[in-house]
Protein backbone atom coordinates (compact mmCIF):
# COMPACT_ATOMS: atom_id res chain seq x y z
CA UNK A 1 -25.87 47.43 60.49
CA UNK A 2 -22.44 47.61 62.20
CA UNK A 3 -20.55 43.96 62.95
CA UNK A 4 -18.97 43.63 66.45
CA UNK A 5 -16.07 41.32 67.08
CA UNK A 6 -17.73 39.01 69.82
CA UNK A 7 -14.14 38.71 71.51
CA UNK A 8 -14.49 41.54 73.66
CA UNK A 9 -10.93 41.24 75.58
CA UNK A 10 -9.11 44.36 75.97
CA UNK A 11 -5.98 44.52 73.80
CA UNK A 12 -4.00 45.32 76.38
CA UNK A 13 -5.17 42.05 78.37
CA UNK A 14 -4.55 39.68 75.15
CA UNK A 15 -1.46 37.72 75.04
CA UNK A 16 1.46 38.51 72.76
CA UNK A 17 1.39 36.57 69.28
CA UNK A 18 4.94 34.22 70.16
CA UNK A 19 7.38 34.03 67.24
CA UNK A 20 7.60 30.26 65.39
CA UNK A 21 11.03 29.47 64.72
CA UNK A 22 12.25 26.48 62.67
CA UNK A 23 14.05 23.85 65.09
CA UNK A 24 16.70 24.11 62.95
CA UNK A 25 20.20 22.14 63.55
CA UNK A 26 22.62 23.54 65.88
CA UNK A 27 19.97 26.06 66.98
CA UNK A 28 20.73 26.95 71.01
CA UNK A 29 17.65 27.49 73.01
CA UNK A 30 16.23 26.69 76.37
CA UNK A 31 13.33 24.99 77.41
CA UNK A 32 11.04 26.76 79.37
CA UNK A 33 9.92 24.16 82.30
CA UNK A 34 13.06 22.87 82.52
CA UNK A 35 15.70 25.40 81.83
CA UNK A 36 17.70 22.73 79.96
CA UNK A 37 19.74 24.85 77.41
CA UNK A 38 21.27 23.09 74.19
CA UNK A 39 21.28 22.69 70.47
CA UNK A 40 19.31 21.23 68.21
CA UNK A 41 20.32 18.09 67.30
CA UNK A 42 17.20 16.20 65.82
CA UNK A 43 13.69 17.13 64.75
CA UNK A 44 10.48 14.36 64.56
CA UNK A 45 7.00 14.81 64.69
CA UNK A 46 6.06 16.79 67.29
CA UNK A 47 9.65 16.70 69.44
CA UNK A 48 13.28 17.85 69.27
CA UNK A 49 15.94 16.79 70.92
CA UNK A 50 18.86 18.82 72.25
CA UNK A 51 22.41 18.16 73.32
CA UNK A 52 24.26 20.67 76.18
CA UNK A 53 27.76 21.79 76.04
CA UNK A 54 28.92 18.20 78.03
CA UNK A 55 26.69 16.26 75.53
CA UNK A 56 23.87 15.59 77.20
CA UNK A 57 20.65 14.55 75.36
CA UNK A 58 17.07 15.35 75.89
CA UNK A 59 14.00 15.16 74.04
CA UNK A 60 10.71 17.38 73.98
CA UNK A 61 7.57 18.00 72.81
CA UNK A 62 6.94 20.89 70.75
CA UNK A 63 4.80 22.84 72.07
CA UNK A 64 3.42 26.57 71.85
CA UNK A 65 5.64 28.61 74.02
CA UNK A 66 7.58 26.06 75.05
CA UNK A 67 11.46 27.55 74.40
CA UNK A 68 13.39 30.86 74.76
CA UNK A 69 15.89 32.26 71.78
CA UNK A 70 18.26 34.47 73.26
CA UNK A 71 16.19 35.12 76.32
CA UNK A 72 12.66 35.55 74.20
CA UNK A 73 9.87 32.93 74.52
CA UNK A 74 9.11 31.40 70.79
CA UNK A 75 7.38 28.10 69.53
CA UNK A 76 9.50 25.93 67.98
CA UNK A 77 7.80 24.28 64.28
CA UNK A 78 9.60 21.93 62.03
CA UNK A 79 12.38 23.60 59.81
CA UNK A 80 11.86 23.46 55.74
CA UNK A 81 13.29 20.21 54.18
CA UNK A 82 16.90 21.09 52.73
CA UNK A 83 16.53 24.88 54.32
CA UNK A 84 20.43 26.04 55.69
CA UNK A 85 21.59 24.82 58.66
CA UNK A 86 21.75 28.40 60.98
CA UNK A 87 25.48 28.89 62.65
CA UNK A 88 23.73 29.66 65.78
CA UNK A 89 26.73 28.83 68.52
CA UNK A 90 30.47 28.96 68.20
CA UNK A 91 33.22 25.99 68.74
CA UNK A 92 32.46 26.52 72.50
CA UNK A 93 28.58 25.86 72.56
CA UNK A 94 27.75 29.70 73.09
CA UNK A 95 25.52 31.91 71.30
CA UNK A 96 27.41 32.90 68.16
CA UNK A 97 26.86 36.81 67.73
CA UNK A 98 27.28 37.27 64.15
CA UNK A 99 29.30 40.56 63.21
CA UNK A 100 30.20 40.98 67.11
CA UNK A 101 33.82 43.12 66.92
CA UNK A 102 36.34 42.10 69.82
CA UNK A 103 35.71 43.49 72.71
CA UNK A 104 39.26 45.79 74.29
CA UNK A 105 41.31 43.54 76.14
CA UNK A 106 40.31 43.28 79.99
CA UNK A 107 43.14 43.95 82.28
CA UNK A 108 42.69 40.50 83.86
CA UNK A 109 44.21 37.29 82.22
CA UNK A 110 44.18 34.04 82.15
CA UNK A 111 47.54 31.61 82.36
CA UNK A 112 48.28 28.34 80.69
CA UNK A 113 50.84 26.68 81.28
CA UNK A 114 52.02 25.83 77.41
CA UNK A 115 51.71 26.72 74.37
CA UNK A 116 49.63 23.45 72.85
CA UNK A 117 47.25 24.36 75.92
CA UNK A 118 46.84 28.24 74.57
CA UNK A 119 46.56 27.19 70.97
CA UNK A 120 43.48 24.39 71.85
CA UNK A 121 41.70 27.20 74.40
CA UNK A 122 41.69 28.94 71.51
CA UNK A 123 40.52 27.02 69.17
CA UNK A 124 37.37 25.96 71.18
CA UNK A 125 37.04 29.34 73.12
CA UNK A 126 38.66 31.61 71.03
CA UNK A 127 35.28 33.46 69.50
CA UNK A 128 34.27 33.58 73.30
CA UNK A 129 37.35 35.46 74.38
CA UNK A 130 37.73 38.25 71.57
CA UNK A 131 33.92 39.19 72.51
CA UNK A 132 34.75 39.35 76.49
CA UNK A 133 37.97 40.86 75.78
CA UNK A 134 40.30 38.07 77.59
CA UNK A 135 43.75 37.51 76.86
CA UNK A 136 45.40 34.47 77.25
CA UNK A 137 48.85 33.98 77.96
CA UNK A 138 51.10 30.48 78.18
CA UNK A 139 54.09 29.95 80.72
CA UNK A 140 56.74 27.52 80.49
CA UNK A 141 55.09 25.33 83.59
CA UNK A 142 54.43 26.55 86.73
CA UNK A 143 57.56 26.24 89.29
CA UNK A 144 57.56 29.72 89.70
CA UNK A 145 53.79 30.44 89.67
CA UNK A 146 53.68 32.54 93.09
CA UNK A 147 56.60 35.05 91.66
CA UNK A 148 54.43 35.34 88.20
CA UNK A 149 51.24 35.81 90.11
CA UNK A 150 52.93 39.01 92.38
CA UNK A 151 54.93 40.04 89.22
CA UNK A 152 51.01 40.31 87.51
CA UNK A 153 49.90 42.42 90.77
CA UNK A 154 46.20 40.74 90.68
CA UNK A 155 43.19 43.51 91.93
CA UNK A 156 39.60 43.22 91.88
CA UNK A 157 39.31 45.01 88.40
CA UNK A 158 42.52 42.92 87.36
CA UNK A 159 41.66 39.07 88.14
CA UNK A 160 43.67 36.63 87.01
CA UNK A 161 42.56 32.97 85.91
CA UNK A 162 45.13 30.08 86.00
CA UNK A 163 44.93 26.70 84.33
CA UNK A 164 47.27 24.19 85.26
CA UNK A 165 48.05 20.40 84.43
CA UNK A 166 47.58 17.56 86.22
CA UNK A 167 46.33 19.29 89.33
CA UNK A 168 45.14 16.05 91.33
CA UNK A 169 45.94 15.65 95.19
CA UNK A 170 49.92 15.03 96.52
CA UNK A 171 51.17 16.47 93.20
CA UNK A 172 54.02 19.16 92.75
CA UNK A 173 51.61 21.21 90.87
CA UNK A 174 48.80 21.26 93.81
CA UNK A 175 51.66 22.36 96.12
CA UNK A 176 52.72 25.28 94.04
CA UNK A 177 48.95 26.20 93.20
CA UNK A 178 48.36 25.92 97.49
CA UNK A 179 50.74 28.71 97.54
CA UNK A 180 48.65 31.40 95.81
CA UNK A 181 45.67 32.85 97.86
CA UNK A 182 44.97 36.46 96.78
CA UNK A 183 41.03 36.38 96.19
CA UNK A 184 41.74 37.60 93.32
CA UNK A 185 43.39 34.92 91.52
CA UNK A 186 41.51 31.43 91.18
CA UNK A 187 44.27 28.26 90.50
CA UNK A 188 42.25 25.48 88.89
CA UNK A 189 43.63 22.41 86.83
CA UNK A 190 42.91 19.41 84.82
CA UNK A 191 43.94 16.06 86.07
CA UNK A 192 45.55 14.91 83.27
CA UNK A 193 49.30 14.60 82.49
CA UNK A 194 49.42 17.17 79.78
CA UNK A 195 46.61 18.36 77.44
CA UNK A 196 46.98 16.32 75.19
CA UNK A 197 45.14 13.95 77.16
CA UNK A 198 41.72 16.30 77.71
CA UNK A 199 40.79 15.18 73.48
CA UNK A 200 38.55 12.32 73.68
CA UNK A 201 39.86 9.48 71.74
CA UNK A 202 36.87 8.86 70.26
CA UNK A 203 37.79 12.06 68.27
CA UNK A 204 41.08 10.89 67.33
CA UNK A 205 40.32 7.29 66.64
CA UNK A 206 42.24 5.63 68.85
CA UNK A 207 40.84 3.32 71.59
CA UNK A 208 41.95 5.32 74.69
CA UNK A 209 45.24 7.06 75.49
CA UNK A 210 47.78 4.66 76.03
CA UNK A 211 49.88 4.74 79.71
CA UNK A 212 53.54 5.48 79.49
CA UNK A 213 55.62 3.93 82.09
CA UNK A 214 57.18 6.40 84.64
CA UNK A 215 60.68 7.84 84.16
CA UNK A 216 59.91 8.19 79.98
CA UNK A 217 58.38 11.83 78.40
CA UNK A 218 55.04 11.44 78.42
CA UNK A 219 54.46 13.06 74.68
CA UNK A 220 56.97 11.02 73.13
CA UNK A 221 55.64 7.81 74.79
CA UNK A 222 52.19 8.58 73.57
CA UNK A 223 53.57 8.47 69.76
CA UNK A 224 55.79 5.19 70.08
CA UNK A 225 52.53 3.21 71.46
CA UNK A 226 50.06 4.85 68.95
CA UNK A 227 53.08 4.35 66.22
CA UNK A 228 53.24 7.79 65.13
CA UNK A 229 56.41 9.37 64.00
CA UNK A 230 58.29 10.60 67.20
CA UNK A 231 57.93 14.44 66.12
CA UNK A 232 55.50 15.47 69.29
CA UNK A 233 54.97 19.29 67.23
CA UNK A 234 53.44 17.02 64.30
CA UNK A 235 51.33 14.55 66.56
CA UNK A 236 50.05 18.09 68.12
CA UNK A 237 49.16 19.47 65.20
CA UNK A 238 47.47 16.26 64.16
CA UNK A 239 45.69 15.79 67.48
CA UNK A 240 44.50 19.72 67.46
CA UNK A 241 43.52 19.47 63.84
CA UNK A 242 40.84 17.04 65.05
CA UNK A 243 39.44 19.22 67.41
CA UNK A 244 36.49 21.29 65.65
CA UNK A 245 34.21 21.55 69.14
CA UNK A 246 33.34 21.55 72.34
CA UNK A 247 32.39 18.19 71.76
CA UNK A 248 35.60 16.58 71.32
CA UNK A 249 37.35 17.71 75.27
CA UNK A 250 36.86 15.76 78.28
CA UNK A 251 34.40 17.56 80.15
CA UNK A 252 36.94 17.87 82.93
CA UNK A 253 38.25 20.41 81.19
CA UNK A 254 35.79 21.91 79.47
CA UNK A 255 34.40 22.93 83.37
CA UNK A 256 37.45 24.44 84.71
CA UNK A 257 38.14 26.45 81.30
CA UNK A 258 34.55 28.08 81.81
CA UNK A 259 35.32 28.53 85.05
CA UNK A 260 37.85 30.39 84.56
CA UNK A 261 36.29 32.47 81.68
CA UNK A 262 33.15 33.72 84.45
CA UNK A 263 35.98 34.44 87.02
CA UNK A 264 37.93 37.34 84.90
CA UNK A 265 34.85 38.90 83.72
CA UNK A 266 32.98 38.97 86.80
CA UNK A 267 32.03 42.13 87.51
């Protein structure tokens, strides 16, 4: 006598099997109901607990078809004790692409305005850039801003992206960056003195960043309080050594740099 299979759903009408991926650490994904994206941070019994690029937590269940990887919907299961951690995201928080060559350089840029500001965008965006194709380029401040921006000759295929310090309200910089308004240039800025400032101190050790009275340089006043020799190219090197993530900037930067990353490769 022939069996039947007394589920008599079409195939067609059945749902997908859903992959089961180990919640393994540093793993980016997204949680469905939500749309909270982050990493893996921590896995218990039945939850898992992820951190976003500005290091915000959040903790949920486990459940069947609960997350998307890279845009597909899986179930997240506990990962094998001692299994390898899976470099799923670079310094930046994205979606590592493993193998990924660098993309050819985009005819838009993007401006800093010195060269410890290029050198840390690059250290925490730099795998982010080479894949978009974005250059980026450091001036000597920004006095003369409006001539660099017509000497550039921004267009719609052609944006241009400019980071500047200490961009708060009444300041020198905010004047300059008032006088650029092609729509295809976008001025944006950190409030802080110089860069240095946009490492958390946490990540250097220190307590917070100490104030230097008006009228002295800023850099060199930063090493006499924290008594570090007065060589500001070592206490850079020191300070960007420190800096292995996302994790260790001020989100106030951390916004504008992305910012200015999705302006320049808009379509």
């Amino acid at each position: 006598m022939r069996s039947y299979n007394p589920d008599l759903t079409p195939s067609w009408k059945k749902p997908k099997p859903v992959p089961e991926v180990p919640a393994d650490r540093d793993l980016v994904v997204e949680e469905v109901a939500t749309g909270f994206c982050g990493a893996v941070i921590r896995c218990e019994a039945g939850t898992v607990t992820l951190e976003d690029r500005f290091g915000k937590h959040r903790v949920f269940p486990m459940e069947p078809r609960g997350f998307l990887l890279e845009g597909r919907v899986v179930t997240l299961v506990r990962p094998v004790t001692g299994g390898p951690a899976r470099p799923t995201r670079t310094a930046s928080g994205s979606v590592a692409v493993p193998g990924a060559r660098a993309r050819v350089a985009r005819a838009g840029r993007i401006y800093v305005e010195g060269r410890h500001d290029a050198e840390l965008v690059e250290r925490v965006w730099g795998d982010d850039l080479r894949i978009e194709g974005v250059v980026v380029e450091y001036l000597e401040g920004v006095d003369d801003l409006p001539a660099i921006v017509a000497e550039f000759g921004p267009a719609p295929d052609a944006r241009l992206g400019v980071l500047v310090d200490h961009l708060v309200p009444g300041s020198k910089e905010s004047r300059i960056a008032a006088q650029v308004t092609s729509p295809d240039v976008l001025v944006v800025g950190h409030p802080y003195i110089d860069v240095w400032e946009a490492v958390k101190p946490s990540s250097l050790g220190i307590p917070a960043w100490p104030t230097v009275p008006r009228g002295q340089d800023w850099k060199t006043g930063v090493c006499r309080a924290l008594g570090w020799p007065e060589n500001t190219g070592a206490a850079w090197q020191h300070i960007l050594s420190r800096v292995t993530s996302y994790k260790d900037l001020e989100p106030a930067l951390l916004g504008r740099v992305e910012e200015l990353i999705d302006f320049v490769t808009a379509p």
